[in-house]
Protein backbone atom coordinates (compact mmCIF):
# COMPACT_ATOMS: atom_id res chain seq x y z
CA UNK A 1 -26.22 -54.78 33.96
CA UNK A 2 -25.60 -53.32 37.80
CA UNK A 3 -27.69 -50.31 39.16
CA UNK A 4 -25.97 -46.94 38.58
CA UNK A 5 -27.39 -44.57 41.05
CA UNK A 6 -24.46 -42.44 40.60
CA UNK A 7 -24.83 -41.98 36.56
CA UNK A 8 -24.66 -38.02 35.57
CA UNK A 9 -24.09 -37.44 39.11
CA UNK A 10 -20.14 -37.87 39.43
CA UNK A 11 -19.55 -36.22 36.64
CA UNK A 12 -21.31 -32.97 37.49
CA UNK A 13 -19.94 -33.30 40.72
CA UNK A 14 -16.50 -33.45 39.10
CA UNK A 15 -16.74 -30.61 36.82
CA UNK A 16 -18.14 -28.58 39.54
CA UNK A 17 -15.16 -29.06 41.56
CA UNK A 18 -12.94 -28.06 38.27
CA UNK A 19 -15.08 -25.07 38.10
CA UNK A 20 -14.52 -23.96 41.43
CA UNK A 21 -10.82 -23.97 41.63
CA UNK A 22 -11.57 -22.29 38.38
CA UNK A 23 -13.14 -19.60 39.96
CA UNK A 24 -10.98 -20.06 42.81
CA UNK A 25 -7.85 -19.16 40.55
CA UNK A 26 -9.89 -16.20 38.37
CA UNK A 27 -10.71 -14.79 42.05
CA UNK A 28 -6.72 -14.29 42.60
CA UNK A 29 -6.16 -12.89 39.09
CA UNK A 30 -8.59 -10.28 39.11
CA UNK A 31 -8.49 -9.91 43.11
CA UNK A 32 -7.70 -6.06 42.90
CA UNK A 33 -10.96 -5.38 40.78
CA UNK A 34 -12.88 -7.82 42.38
CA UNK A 35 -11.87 -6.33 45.77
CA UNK A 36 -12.41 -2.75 44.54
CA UNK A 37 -16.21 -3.22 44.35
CA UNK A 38 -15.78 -0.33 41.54
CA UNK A 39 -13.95 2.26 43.93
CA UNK A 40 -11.34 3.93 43.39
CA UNK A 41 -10.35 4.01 46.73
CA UNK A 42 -10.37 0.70 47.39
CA UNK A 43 -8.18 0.07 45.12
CA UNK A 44 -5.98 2.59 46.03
CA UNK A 45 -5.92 0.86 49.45
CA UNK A 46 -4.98 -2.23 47.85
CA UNK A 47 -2.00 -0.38 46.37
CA UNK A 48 -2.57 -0.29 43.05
CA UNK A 49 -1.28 3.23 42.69
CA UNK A 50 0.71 5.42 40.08
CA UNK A 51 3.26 7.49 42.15
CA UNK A 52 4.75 10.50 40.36
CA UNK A 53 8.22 9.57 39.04
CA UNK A 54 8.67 6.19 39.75
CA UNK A 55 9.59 3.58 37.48
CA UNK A 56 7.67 1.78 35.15
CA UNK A 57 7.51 -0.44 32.64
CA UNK A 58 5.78 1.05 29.62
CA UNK A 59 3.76 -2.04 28.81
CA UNK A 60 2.35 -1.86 32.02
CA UNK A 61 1.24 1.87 32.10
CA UNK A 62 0.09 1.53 28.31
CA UNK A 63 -2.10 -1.41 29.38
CA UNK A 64 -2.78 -0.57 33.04
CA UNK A 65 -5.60 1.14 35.56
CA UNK A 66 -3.98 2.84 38.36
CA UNK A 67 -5.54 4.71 41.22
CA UNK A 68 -4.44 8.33 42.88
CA UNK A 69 -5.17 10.11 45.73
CA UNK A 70 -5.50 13.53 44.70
CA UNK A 71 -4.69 16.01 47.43
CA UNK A 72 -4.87 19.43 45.21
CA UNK A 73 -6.49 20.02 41.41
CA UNK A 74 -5.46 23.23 39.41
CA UNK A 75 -6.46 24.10 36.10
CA UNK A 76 -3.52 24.63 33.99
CA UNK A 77 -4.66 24.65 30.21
CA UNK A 78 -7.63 25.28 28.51
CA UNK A 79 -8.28 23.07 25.01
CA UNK A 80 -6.87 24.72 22.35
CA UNK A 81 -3.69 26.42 24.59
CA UNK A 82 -1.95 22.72 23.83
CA UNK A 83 -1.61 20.48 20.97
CA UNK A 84 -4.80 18.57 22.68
CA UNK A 85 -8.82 18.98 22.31
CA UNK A 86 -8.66 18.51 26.55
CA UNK A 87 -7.95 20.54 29.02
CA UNK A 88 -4.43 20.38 30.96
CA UNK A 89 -4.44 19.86 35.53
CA UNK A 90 -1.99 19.69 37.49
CA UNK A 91 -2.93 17.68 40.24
CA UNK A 92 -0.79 16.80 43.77
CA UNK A 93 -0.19 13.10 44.17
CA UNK A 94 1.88 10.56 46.05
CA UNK A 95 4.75 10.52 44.68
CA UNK A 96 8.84 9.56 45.25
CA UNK A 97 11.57 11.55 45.65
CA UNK A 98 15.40 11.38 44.28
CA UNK A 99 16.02 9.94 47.37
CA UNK A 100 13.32 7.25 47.56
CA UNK A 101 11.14 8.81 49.69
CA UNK A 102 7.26 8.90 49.85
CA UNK A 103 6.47 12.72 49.27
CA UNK A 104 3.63 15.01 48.29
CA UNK A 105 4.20 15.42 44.34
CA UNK A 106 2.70 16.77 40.53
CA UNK A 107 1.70 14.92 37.85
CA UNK A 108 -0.21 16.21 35.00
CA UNK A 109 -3.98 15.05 33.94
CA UNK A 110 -5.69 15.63 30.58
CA UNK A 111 -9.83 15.51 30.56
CA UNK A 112 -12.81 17.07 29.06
CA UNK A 113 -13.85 19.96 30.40
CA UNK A 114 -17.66 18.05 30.91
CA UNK A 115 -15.80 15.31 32.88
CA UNK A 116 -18.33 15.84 36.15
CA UNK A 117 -15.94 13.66 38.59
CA UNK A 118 -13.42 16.53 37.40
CA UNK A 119 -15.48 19.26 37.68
CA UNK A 120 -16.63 18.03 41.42
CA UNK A 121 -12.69 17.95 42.01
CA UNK A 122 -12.48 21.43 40.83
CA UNK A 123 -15.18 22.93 43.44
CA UNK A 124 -14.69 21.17 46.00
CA UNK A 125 -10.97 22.31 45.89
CA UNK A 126 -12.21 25.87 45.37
CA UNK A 127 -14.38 26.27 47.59
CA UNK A 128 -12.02 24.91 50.70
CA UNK A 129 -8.06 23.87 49.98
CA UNK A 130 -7.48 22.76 52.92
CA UNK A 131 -10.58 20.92 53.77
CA UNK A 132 -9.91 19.29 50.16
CA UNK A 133 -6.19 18.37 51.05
CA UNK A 134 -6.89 16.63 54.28
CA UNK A 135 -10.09 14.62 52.93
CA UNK A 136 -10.15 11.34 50.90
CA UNK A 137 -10.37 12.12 46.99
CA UNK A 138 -9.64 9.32 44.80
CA UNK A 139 -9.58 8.65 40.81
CA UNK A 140 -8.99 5.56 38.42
CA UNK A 141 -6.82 6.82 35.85
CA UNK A 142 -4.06 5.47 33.25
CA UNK A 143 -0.52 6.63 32.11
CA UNK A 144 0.44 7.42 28.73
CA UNK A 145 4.23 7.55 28.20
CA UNK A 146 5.48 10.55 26.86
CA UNK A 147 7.59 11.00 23.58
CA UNK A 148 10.48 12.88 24.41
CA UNK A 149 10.03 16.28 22.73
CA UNK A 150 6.76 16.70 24.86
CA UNK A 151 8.31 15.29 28.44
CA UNK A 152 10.32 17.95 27.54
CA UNK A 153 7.09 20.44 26.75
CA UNK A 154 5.98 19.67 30.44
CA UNK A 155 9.31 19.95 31.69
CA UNK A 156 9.66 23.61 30.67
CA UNK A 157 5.85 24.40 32.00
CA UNK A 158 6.86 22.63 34.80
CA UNK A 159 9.45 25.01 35.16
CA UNK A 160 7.11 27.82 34.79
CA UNK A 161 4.28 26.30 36.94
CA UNK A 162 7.11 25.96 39.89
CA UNK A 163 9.37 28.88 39.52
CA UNK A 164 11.91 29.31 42.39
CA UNK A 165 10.68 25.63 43.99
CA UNK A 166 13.20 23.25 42.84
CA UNK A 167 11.61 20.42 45.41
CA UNK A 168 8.53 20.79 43.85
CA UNK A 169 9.74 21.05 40.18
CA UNK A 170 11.86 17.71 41.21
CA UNK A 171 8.83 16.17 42.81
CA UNK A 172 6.76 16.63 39.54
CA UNK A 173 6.50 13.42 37.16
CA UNK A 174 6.84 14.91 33.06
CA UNK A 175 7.56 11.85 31.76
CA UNK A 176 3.59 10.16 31.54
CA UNK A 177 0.11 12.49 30.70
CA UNK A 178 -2.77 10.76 33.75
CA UNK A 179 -6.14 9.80 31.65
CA UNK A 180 -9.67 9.53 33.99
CA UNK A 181 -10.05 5.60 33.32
CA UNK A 182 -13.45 4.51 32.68
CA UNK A 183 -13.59 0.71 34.45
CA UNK A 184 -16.83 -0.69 33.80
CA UNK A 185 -14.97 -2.88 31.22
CA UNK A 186 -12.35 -4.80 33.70
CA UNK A 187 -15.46 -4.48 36.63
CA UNK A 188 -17.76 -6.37 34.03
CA UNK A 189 -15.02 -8.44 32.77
CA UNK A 190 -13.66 -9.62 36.73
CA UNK A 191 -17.42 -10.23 37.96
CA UNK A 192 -18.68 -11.62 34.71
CA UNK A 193 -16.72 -14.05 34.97
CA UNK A 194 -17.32 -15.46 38.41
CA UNK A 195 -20.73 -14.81 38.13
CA UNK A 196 -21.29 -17.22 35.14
CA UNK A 197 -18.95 -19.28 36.74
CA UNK A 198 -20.65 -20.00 40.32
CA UNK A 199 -24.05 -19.90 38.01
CA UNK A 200 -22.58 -22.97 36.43
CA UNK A 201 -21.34 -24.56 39.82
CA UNK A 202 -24.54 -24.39 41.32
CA UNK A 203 -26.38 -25.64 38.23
CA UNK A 204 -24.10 -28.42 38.04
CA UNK A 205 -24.26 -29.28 41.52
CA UNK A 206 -27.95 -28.91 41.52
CA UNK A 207 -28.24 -31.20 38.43
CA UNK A 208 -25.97 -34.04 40.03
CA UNK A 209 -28.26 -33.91 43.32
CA UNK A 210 -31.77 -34.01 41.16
CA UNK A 211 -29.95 -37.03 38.32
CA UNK A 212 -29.44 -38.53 41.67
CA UNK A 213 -32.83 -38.67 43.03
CA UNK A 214 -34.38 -39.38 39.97
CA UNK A 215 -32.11 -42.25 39.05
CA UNK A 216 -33.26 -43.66 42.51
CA UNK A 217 -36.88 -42.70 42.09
CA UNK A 218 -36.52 -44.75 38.58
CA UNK A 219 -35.09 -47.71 40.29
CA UNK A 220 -37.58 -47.98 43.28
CA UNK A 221 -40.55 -48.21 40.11
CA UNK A 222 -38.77 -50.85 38.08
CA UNK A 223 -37.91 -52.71 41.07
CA UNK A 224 -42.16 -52.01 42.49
CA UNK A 225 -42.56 -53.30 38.65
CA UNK A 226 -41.18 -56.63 39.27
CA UNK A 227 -39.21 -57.15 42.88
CA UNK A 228 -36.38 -60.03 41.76
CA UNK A 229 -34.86 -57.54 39.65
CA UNK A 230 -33.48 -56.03 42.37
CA UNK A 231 -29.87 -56.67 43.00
CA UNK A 232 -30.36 -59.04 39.68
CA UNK A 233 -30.62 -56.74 36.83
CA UNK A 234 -28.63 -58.65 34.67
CA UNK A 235 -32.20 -60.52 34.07
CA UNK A 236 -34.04 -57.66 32.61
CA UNK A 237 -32.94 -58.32 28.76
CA UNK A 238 -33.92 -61.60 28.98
CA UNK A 239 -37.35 -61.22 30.30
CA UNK A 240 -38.19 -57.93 28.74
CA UNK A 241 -40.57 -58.52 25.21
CA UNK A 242 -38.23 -55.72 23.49
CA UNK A 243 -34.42 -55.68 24.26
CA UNK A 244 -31.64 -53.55 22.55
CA UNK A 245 -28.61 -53.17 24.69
CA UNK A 246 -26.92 -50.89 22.05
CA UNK A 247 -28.99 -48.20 23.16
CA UNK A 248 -30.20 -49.97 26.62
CA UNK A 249 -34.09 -49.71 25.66
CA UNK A 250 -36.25 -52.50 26.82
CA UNK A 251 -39.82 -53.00 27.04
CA UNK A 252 -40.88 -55.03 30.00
CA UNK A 253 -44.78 -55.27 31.31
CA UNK A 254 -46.05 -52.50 29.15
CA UNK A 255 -43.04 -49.58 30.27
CA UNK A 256 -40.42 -48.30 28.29
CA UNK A 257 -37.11 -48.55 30.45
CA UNK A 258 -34.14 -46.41 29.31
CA UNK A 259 -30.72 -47.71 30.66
CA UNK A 260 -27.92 -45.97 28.20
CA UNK A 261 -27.08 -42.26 29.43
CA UNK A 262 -29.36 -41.96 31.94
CA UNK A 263 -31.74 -44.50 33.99
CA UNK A 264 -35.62 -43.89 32.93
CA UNK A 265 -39.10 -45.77 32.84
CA UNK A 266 -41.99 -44.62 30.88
CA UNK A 267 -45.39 -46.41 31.26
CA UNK A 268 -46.82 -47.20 27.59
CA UNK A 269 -50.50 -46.73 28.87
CA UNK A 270 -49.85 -43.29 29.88
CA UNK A 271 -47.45 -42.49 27.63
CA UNK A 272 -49.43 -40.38 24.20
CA UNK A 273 -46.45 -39.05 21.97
CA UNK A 274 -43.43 -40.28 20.95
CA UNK A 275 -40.28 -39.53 18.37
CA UNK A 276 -36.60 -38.59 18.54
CA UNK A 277 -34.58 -36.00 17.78
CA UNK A 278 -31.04 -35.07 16.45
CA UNK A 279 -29.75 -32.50 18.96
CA UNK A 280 -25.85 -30.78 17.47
CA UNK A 281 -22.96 -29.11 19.30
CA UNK A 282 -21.16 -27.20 16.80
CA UNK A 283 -17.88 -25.68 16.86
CA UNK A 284 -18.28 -22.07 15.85
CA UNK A 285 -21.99 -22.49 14.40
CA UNK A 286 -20.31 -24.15 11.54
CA UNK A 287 -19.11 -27.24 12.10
CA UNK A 288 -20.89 -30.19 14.10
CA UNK A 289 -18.36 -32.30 16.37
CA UNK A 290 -21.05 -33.84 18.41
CA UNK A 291 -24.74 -35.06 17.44
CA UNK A 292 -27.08 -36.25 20.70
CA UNK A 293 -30.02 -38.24 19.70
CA UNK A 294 -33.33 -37.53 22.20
CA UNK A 295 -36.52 -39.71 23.34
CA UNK A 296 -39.23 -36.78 23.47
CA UNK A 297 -42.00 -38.42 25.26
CA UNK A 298 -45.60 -37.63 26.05
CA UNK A 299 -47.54 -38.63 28.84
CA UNK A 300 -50.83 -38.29 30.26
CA UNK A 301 -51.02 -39.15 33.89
CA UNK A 302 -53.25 -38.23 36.05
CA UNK A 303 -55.14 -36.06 33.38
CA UNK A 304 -52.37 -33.92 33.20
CA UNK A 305 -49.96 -33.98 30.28
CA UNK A 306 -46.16 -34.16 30.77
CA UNK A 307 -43.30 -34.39 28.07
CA UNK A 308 -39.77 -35.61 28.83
CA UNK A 309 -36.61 -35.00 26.94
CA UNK A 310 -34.40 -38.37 27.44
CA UNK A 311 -30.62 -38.91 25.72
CA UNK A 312 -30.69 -41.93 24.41
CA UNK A 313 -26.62 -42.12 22.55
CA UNK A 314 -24.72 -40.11 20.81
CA UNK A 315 -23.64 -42.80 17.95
CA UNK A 316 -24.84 -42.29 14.70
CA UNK A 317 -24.69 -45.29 13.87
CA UNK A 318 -27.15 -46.44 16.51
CA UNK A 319 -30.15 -44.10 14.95
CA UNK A 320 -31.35 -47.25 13.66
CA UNK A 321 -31.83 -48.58 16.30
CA UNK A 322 -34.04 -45.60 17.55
CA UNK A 323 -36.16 -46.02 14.40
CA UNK A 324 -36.65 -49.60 15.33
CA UNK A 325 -37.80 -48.84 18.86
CA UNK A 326 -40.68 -46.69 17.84
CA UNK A 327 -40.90 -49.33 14.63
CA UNK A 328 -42.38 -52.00 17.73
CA UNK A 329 -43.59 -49.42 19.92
CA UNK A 330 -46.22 -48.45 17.18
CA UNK A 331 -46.63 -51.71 16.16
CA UNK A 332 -47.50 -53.15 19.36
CA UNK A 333 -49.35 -49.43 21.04
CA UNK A 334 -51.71 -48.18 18.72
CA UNK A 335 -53.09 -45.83 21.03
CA UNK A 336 -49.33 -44.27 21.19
CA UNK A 337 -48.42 -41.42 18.45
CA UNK A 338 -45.40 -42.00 16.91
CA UNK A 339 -43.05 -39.83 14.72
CA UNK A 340 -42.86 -36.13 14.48
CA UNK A 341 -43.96 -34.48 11.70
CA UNK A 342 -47.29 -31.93 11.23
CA UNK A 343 -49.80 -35.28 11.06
CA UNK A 344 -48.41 -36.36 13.94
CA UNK A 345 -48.45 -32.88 15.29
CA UNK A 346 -52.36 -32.08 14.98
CA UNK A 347 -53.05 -35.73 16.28
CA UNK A 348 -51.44 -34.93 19.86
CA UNK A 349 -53.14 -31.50 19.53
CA UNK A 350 -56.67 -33.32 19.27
CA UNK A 351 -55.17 -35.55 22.11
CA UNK A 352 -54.35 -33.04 24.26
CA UNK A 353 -57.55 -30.78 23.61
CA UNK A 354 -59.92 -33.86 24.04
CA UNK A 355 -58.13 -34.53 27.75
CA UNK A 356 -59.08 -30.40 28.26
């Protein structure tokens, strides 16, 4: 038996490094929305940004939030005056010309006529066009592909819209309908994510640092408890009065010491309550791939009383073993409850109540 100081701390340690390349790596997937902060234009500035007429692929538009700047807003349709319960605007965009140039172009947006970012759009463009051009407007929206009979609907009131300007009638994407996006989904979905992750980071970290300590704290008493077991620990089976390496409990000068998953040492003076329990991961709710068997134990010290939950192994077939434990603890401590059920219950409660 050697002193593990380190036990439960290198593995938190470990999976809090895997969790923060995790995070490191969902931070560069989801940079644009995480970067955004929510706005519109800084994602824009990050240059995710649907230009009128250039290409795309369709799976990407389908499944994609864009951003534009929109420089003018007119109201084209009314619900009803289309095959749609929205109404039609024709806003000015970036966009790119035959020629592969960035130019001012149209693109056509469907919304409700309650839609207040819209509406806001709407009077402030009223009120001053040119004041509205040459400020900073910005919306999330996505692109819906058009079937061709109805790119060719908003070709013809493109047409109409444009009469006599062919550059601005070429400069007007009627191949995809614009949709105001609503992002709280992919905001809560990119910052979710880290969140929960660097949660668990600094809960693992902080649980490797405190296992740590305590391990050492746990140490210091055995070794206050009887000094030649330090740096010879290998003796402690043979002198303790109750030894059971399969689950590394011992009983040595009236204290429980707990070896197996984690280093602890219980004093059976102060200790008042004491059973196990079956604790079950289960995949789904439904089906248990991993059973955890707890020391609950109940101490009085200093006339205050303090519980401790302690994994002892997670083989079944040492619950035996367990039983046998608290078979010679309440055998040899009669002062000591043992077993959990409602007798043993209301005979802690009197316990506890009597210490009040």
């Amino acid at each position: 038996m050697k002193e593990r100081v380190n036990k439960g701390f290198t593995g938190a340690i470990v999976l809090a490094v895997i969790l923060f390349f995790l995070a490191i790596f969902w931070g560069f997937y989801e940079k644009e929305w995480i970067l955004s902060f929510g706005s519109a234009k800084n994602m824009y500035n990050q240059g995710v940004i649907f230009a009128g007429n250039k290409d795309y692929n369709r799976t990407d538009t389908d499944e994609g939030v864009y951003t534009v700047r929109v420089y003018e807003i007119f109201e084209v349709f009314e619900p009803g005056e289309l095959d749609t319960d929205d109404n039609l605007y024709l806003i000015t965009i970036d966009a790119v010309s035959t020629d592969n140039k960035v130019v001012y172009g149209s693109a056509y947006l469907e919304a409700k006529s309650s839609n207040k970012q819209i509406r806001k759009l709407l009077d402030d463009y009223t009120k001053d066009p040119e004041a509205f051009f040459n400020e900073e407007h910005y919306l999330f929206v996505e692109a819906t592909k058009l079937a061709y009979e109805d790119e060719q609907l908003l070709s013809d009131l493109t047409n109409s819209v444009f009469e006599g300007n062919n550059d601005a009638i070429a400069n007007t994407d009627n191949r995809y309908i614009l949709e105001v996006a609503s992002v709280w989904y992919e905001l809560l979905w990119a910052y979710g994510v880290i969140i929960v992750l660097l949660a668990i980071i600094i809960g693992s970290l902080y649980s490797a640092f405190k296992s740590k300590k305590l391990n050492r704290l746990y140490y210091d008493k055995l070794y206050e408890l009887d000094p030649t077991l330090k740096d010879n620990l290998s003796e402690l089976p043979g002198k303790a009065t109750y030894s059971d390496p399969g689950i590394g409990a011992f009983i040595y000068r009236d204290h429980l010491i707990l070896t197996s998953r984690s280093f602890r040492i219980f004093s059976l003076s102060d200790m008042r309550w004491i059973y196990y329990t079956e604790k079950k991961t289960k995949y789904y709710g439904i089906i248990t791939v991993a059973t955890e068997y707890l020391l609950n134990v109940f101490s009085e010290i200093d006339n205050k009383h303090v519980n401790q939950a302690v994994s002892i192994t997670n083989n079944k077939k040492l619950k035996t073993n367990i039983e046998e434990l608290l078979g010679y603890i309440y055998s040899k401590y009669p002062h000591v409850i043992v077993g959990f059920n409602r007798e043993t219950q209301a005979a802690y409660a009197v316990v506890k109540n009597n210490n009040n």
